[in-house]
Protein backbone atom coordinates (compact mmCIF):
# COMPACT_ATOMS: atom_id res chain seq x y z
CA UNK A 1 60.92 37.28 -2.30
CA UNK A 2 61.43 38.08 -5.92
CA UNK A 3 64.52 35.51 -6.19
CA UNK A 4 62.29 33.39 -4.60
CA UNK A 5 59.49 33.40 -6.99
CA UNK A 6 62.02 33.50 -9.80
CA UNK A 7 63.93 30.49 -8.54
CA UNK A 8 60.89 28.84 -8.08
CA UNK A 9 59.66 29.65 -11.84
CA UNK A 10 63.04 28.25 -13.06
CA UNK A 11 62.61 24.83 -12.05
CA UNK A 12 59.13 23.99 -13.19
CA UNK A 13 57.87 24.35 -17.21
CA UNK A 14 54.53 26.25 -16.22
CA UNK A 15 53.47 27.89 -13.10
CA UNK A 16 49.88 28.49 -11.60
CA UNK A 17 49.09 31.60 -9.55
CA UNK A 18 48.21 29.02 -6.83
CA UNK A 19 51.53 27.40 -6.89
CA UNK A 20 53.29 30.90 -6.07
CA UNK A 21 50.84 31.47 -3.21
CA UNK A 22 51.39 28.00 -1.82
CA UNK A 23 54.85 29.30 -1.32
CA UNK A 24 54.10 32.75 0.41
CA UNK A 25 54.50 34.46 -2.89
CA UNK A 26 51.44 37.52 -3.18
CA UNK A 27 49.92 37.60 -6.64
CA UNK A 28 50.80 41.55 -6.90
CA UNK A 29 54.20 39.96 -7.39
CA UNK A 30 53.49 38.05 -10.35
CA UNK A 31 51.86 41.39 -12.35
CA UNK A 32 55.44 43.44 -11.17
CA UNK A 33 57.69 40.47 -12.43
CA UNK A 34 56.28 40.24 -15.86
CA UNK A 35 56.34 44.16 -16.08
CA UNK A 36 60.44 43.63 -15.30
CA UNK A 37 60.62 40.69 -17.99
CA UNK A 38 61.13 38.12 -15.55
CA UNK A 39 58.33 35.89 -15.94
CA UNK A 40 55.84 35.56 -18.67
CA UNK A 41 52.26 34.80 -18.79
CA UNK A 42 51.07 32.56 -21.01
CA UNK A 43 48.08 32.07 -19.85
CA UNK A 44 44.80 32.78 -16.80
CA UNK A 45 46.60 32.36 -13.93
CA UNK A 46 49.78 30.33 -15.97
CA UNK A 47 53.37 31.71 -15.85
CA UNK A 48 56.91 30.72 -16.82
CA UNK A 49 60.55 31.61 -16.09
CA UNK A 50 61.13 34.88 -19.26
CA UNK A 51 64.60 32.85 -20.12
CA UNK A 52 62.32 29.34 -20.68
CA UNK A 53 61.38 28.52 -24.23
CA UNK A 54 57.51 27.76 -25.09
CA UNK A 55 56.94 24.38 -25.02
């Protein structure tokens, strides 16, 4: 589910919380990814993929 999420991260700029729940993706998941440096939150409820530059 991880790759998933990660994948999923990778192919958009910015990420909601409600995008990764529209694909079966729990929040908790979100909190453990940016803990492991995939993902980064740049905002309330915004992510992106860690390797992405800001825009």
């Amino acid at each position: 589910m991880r790759e998933k999420a990660y994948a999923f991260a990778c192919e958009r700029t910015t990420v909601t919380t409600y995008d990764f729940t529209a694909i079966g993706i729990p929040r908790h998941y979100l909190a453990w990814m940016c803990e492991e440096g995939l993902l980064v939150k740049i905002g309330y409820g915004l992510y992106r993929a860690a390797d992405r530059k800001a825009a």
